[in-house]
Protein backbone atom coordinates (compact mmCIF):
# COMPACT_ATOMS: atom_id res chain seq x y z
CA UNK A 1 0.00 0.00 0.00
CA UNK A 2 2.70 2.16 0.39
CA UNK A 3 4.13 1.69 -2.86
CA UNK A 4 0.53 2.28 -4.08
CA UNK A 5 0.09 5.71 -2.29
CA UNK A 6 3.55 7.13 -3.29
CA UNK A 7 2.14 8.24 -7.13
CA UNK A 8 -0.70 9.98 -5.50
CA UNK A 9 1.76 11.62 -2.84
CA UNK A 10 4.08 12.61 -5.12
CA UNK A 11 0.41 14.55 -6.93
CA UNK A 12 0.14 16.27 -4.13
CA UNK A 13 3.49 17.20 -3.20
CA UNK A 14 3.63 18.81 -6.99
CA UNK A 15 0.20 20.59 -7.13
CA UNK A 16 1.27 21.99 -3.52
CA UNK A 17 4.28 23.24 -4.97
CA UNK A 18 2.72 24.59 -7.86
CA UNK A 19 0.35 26.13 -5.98
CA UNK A 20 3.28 28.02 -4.01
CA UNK A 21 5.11 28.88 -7.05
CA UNK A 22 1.79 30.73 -7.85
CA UNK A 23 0.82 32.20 -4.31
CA UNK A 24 4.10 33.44 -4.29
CA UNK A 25 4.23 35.03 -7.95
CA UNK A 26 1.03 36.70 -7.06
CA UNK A 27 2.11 37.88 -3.70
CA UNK A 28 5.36 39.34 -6.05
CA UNK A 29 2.85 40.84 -8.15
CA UNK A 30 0.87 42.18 -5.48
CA UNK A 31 4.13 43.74 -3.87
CA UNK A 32 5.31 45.28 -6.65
CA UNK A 33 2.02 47.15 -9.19
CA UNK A 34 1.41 49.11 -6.07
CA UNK A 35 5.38 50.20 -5.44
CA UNK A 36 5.41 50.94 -9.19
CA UNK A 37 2.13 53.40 -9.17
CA UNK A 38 3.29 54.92 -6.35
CA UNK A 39 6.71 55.71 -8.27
CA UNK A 40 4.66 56.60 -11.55
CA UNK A 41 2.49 59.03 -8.99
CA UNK A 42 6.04 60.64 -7.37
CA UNK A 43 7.13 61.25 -11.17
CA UNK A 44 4.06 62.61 -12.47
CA UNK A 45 4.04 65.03 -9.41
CA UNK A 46 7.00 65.33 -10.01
CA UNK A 47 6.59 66.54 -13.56
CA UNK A 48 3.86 68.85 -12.87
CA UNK A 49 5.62 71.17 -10.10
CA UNK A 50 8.18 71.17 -12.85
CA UNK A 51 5.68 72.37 -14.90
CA UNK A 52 4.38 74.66 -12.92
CA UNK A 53 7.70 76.52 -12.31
CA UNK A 54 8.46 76.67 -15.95
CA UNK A 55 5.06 78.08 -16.46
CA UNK A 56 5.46 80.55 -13.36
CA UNK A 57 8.89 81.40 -15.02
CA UNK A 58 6.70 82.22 -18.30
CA UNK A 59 4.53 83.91 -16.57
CA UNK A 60 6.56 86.56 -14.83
CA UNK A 61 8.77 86.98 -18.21
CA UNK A 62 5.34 87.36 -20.23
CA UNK A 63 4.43 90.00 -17.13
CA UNK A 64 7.75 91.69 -18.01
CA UNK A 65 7.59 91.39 -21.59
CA UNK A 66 4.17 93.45 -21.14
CA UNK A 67 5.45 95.81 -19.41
CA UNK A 68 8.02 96.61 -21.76
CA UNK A 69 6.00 96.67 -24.39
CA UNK A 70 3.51 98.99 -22.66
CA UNK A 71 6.43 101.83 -22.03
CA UNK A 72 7.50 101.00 -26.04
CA UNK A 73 4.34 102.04 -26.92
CA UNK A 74 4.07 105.01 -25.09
CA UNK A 75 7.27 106.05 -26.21
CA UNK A 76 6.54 105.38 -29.66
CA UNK A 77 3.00 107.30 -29.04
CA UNK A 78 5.03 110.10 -27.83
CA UNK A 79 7.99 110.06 -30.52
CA UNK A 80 4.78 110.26 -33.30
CA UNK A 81 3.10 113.09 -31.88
CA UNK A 82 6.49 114.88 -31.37
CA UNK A 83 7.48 113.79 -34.87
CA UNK A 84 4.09 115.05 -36.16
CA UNK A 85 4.23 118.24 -34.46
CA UNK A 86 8.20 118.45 -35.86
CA UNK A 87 6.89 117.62 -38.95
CA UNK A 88 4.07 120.78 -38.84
CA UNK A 89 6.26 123.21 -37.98
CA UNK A 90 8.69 121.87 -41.10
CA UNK A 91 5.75 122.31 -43.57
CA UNK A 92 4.37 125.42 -42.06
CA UNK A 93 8.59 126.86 -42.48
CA UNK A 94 8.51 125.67 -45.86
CA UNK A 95 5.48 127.06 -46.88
CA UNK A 96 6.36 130.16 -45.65
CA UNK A 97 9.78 130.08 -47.05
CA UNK A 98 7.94 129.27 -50.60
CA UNK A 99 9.40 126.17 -51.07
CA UNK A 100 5.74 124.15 -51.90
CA UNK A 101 3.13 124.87 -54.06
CA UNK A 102 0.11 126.93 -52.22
CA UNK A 103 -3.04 127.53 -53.10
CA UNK A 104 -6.45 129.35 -51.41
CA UNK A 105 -7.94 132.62 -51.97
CA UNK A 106 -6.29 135.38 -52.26
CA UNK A 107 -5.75 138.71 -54.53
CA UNK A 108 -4.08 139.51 -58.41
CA UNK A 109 -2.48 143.09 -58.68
CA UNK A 110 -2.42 143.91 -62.03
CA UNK A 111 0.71 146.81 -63.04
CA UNK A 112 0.87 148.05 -66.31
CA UNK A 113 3.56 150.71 -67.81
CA UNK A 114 2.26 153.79 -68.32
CA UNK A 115 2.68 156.89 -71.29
CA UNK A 116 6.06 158.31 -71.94
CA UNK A 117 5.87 162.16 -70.34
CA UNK A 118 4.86 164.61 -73.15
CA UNK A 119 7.43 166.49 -72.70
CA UNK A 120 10.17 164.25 -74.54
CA UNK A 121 12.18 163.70 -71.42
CA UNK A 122 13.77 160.57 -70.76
CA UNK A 123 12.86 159.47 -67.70
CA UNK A 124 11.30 156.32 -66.39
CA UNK A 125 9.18 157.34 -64.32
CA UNK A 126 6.45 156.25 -66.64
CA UNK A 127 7.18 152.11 -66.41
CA UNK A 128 6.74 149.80 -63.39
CA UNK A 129 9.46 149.76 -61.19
CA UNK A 130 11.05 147.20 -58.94
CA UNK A 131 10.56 149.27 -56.15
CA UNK A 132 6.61 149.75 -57.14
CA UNK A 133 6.80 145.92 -56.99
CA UNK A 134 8.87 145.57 -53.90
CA UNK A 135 6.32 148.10 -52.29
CA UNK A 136 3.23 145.78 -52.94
CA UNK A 137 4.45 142.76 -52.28
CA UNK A 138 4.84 144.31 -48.77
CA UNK A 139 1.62 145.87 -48.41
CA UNK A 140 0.02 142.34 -49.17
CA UNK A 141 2.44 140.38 -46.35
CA UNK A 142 1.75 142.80 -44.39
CA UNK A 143 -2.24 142.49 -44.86
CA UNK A 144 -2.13 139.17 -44.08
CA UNK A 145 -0.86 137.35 -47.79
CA UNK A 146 0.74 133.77 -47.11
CA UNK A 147 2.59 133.82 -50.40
CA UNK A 148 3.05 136.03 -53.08
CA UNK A 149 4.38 135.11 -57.05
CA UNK A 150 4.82 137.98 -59.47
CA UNK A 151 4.73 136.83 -62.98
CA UNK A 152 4.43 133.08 -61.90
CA UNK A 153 7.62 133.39 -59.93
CA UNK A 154 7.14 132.73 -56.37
CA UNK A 155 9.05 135.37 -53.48
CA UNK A 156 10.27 133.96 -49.98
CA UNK A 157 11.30 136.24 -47.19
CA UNK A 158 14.84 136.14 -48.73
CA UNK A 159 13.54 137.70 -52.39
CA UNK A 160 15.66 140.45 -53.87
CA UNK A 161 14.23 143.07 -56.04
CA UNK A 162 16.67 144.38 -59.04
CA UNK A 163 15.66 146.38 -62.16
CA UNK A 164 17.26 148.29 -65.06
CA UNK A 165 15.56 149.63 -68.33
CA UNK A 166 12.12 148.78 -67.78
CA UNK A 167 13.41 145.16 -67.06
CA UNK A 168 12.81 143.94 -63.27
CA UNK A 169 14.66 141.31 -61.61
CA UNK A 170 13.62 138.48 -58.94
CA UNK A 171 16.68 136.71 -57.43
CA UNK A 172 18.67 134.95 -60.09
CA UNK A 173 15.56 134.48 -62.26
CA UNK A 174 15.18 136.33 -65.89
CA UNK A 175 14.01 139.54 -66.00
CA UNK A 176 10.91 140.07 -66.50
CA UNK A 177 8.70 142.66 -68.55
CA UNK A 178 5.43 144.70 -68.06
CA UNK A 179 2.88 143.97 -67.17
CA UNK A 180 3.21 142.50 -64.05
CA UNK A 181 0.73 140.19 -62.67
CA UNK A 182 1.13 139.47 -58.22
CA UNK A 183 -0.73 137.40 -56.87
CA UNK A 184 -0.60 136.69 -53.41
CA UNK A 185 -3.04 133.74 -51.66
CA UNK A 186 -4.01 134.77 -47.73
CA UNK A 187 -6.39 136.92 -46.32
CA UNK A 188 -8.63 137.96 -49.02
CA UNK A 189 -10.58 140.68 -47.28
CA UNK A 190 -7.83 142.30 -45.64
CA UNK A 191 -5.76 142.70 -48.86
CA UNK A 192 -8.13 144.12 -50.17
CA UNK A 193 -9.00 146.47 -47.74
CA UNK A 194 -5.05 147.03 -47.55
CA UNK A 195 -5.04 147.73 -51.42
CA UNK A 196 -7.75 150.25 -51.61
CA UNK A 197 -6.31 152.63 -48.47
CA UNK A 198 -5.11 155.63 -50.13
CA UNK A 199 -2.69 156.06 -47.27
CA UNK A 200 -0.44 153.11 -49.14
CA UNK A 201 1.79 153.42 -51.67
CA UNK A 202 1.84 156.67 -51.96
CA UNK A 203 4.42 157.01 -54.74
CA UNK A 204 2.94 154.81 -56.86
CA UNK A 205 -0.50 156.41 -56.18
CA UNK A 206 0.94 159.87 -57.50
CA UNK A 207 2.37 158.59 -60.71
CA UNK A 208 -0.66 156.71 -61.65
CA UNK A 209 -2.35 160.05 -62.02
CA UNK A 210 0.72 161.79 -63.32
CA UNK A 211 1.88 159.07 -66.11
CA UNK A 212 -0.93 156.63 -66.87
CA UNK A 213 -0.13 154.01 -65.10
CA UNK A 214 -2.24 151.45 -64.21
CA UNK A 215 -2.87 149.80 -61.00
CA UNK A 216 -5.85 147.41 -60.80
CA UNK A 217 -7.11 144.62 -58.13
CA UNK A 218 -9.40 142.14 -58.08
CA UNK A 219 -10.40 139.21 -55.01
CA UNK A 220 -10.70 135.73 -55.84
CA UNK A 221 -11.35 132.50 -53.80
CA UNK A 222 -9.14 130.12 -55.49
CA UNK A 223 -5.58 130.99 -56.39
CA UNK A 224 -2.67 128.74 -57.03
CA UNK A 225 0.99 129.55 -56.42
CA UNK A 226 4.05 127.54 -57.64
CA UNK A 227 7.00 126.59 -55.49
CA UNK A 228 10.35 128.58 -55.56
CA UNK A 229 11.82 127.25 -57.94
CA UNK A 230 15.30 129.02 -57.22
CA UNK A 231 18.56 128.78 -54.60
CA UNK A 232 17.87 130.65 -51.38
CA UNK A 233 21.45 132.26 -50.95
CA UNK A 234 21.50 135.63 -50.74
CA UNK A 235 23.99 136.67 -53.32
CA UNK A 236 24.65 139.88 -51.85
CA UNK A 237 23.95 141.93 -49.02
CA UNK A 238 24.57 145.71 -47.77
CA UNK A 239 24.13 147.35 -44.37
């Protein structure tokens, strides 16, 4: 009987082994999943304070950033309206200096030569003169004109008046011939009001009635004048 009960011993003592091989490769298993989460869990917090510094980092340079940006702009806002003022003050220089085009209402003085005296002398008191020229130009600026051309040719602040035989001269330009045609763009009312006091230009006044010649106005609302068109050096200059 022994003999018999040895095969089914030996059954037993290998399915109870077996069986302990697997209790204790489950009880392995068991042991380790839960060491391993807990690992995976450390990391993963790990990871995300990590995270969360980097993005804190961000966050104060994107702060920073912002505020930068902020002061840019207001310098850049205040650099425009500085340049923009600058830039006025160029264009209202230049148009004053006649260096652009200008155009807005405004007055035409017409000049025309006048009769020779009957007398047969030779003098020129009869024609347009630089000076009469010279003298209206200033009446106008000084009733209010922006910019004044005489024949098309436009005078800045730095004009010279020349003249010899009849023939007047503007700066370095040609001369140029009666009649004479100024117009001056500005303030309309007032040039004209200017133009028509008999206290003004006296000379001129007198030798209109003494040789013929003629001085005419007339107001207009739209009037064009053309850039200088010349060097503004002053080629000479007396005390």
């Amino acid at each position: 009987m022994a003999l018999r009960a040895l095969p089914g011993t030996l059954v037993v003592a290998v399915a109870a082994l077996a069986f302990g091989f697997l209790l204790a490769a489950q009880l392995r298993l068991e042991l380790i999943t839960p060491s391993n989460r807990v690992a995976r869990n450390e990391a993963l917090v790990r990871s995300v304070q990590e995270l969360e510094r980097v993005n804190s980092s961000y966050r104060s340079r994107i702060s920073g950033l912002r505020s930068d940006i902020d002061a840019l702009e207001a310098q850049a806002s205040s650099r425009s309206d500085s340049t923009r003022a600058l830039n006025a003050q160029v264009q209202d220089l230049r148009a004053h200096a006649g260096l652009t085009p200008l155009r807005g209402p405004g007055v035409t003085v017409d000049l025309v030569n006048g009769r020779p005296p009957p007398d047969g002398q030779t003098g020129a008191s009869y024609l347009v003169s630089f000076e009469d020229i010279q003298d209206v130009a200033n009446t106008l600026f000084a009733a209010g004109a922006e910019g004044i051309a005489v024949n098309g040719r436009r005078l800045t602040p730095l004009t010279a008046f020349r003249g010899s035989g009849g023939a007047v001269l503007i700066d370095q330009g040609p001369p140029l011939l009666g009649p004479y045609r100024i117009t001056a763009v500005g303030n309309r009312s007032q040039m004209e009001q200017s133009l028509s006091d008999t206290g003004l230009l006296g000379d001129l006044r007198s030798r209109v009635q003494r040789f013929g010649i003629q001085l005419s106005w007339a107001g207009a609302p739209d009037l064009k004048l053309p850039a200088y068109d010349s060097s503004l050096e002053v080629g000479s200059a007396s005390p």
